[in-house]
C-alpha atoms as a PDB file:
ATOM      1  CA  UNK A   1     111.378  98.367  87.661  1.00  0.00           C
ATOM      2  CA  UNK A   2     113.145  94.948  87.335  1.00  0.00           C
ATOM      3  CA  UNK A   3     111.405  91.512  87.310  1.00  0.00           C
ATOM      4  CA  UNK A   4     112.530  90.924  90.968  1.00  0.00           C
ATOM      5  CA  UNK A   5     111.157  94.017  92.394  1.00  0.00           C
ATOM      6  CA  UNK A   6     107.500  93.632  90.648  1.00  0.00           C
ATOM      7  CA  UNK A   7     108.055  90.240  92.683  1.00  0.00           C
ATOM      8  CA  UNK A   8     108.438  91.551  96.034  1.00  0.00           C
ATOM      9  CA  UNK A   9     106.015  94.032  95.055  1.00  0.00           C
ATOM     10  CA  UNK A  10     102.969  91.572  94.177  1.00  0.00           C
ATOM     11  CA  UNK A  11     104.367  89.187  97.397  1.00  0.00           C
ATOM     12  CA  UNK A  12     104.042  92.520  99.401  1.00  0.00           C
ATOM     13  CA  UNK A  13     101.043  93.277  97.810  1.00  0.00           C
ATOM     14  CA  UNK A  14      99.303  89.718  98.296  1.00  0.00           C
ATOM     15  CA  UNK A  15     100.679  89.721 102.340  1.00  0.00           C
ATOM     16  CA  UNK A  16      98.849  92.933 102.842  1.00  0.00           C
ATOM     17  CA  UNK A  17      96.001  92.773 100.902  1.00  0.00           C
ATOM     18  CA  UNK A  18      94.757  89.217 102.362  1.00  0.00           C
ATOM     19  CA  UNK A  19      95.906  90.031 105.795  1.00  0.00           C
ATOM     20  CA  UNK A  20      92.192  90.996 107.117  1.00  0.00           C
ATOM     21  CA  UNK A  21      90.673  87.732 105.258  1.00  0.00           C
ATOM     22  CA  UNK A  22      91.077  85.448 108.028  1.00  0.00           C
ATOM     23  CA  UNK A  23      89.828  88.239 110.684  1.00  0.00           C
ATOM     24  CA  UNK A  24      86.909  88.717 108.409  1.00  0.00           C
ATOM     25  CA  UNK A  25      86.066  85.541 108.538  1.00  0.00           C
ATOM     26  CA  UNK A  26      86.227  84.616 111.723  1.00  0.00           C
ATOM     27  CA  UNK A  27      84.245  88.404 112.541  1.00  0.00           C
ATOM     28  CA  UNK A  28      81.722  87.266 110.121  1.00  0.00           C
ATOM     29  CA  UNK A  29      81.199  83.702 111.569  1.00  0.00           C
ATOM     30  CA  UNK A  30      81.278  84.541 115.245  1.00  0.00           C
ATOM     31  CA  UNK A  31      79.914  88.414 115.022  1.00  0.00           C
ATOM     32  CA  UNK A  32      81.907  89.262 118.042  1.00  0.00           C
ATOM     33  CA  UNK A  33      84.183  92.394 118.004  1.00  0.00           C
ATOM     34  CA  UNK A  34      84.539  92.448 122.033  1.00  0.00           C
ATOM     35  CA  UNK A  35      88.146  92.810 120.839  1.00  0.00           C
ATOM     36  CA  UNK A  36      88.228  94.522 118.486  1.00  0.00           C
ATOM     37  CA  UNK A  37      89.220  98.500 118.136  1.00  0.00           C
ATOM     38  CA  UNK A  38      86.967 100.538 116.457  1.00  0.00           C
ATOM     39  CA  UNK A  39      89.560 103.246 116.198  1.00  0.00           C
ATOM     40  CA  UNK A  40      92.242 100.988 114.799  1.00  0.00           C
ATOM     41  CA  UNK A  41      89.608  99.946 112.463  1.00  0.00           C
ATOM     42  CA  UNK A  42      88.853 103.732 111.063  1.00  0.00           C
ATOM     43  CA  UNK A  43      92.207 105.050 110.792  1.00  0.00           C
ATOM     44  CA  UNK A  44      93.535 101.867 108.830  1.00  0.00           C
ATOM     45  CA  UNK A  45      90.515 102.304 106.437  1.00  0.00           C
ATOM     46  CA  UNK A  46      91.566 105.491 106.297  1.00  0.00           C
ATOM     47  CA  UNK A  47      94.846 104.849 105.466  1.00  0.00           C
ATOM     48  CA  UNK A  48      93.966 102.352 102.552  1.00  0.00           C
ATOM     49  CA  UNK A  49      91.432 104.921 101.064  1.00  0.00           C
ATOM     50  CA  UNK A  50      94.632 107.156 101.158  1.00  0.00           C
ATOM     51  CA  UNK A  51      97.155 104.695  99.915  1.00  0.00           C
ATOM     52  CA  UNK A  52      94.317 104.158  96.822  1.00  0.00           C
ATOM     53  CA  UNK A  53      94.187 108.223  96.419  1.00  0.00           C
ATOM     54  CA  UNK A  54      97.983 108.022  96.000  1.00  0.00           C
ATOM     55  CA  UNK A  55      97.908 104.716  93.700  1.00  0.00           C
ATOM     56  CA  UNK A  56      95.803 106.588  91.779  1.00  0.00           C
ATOM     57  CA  UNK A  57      97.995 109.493  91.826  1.00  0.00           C
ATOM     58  CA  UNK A  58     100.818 107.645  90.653  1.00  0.00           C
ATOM     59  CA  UNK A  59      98.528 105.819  88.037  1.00  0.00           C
ATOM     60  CA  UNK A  60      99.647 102.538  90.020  1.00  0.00           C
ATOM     61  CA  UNK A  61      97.183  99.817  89.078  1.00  0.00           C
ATOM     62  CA  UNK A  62      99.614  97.212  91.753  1.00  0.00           C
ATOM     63  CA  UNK A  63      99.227  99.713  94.691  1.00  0.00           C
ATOM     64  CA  UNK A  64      95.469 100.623  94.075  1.00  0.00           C
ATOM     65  CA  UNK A  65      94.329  96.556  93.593  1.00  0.00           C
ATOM     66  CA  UNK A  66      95.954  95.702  96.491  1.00  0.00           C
ATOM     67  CA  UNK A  67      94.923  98.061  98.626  1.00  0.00           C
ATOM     68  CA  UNK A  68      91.469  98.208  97.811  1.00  0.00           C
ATOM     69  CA  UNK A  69      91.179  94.557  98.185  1.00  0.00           C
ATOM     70  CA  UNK A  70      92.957  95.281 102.015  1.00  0.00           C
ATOM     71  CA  UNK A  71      90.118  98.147 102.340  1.00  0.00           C
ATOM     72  CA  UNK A  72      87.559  95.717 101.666  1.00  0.00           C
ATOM     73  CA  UNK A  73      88.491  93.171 104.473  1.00  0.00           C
ATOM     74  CA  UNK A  74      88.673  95.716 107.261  1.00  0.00           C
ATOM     75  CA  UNK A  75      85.933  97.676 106.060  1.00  0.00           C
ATOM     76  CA  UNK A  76      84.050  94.244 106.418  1.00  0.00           C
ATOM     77  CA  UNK A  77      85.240  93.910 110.258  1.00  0.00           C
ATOM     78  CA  UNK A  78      84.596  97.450 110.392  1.00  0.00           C
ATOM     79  CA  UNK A  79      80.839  97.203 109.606  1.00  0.00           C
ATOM     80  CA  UNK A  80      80.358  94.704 111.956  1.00  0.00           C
ATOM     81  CA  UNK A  81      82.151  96.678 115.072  1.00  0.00           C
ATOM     82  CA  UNK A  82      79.495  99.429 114.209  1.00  0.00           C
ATOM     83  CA  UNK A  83      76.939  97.461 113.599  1.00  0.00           C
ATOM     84  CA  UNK A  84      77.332  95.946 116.809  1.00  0.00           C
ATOM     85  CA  UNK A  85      77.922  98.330 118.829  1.00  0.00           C
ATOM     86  CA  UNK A  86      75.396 100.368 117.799  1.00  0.00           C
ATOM     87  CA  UNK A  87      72.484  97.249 118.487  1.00  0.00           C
ATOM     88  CA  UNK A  88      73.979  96.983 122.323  1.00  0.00           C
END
């Protein structure tokens, strides 16, 4: 691949991967998930663990970093809408 697609690849990469971060934040500050979809939650955790499987597939260290580091975020925000949901 050319330098400007490994660019737009990490840019991609970085957009995606931090996208949860402020969510996670604010989830972790406040603890409320009122709004919050637990089933959007699981099936986009499911769909980094997948996009991982296939980084790993490919033997793409970009795709795997990035999306683990996404996985952790909503996994984060995930915990929390289970954990709290759960308590009530």
């Amino acid at each position: 691949m050319d330098i400007v697609g490994e660019i737009i690849g990490y840019l991609a990469g970085i957009c995606t991967a931090i996208v949860f971060l402020p969510q996670s934040i604010r989830t972790i500050k406040t603890k409320d998930v009122r709004g919050l979809s637990l089933g959007s939650y699981v099936i986009y955790c499911l769909g980094m663990l997948l996009w991982i499987a296939y980084g790993v597939y490919l033997h793409s260290i970009q795709m795997m970093f990035f999306n683990a580091v996404s996985l952790f975020f909503a996994a984060i925000i995930l915990y929390i809408i289970v954990a709290r949901r759960t308590r009530n």
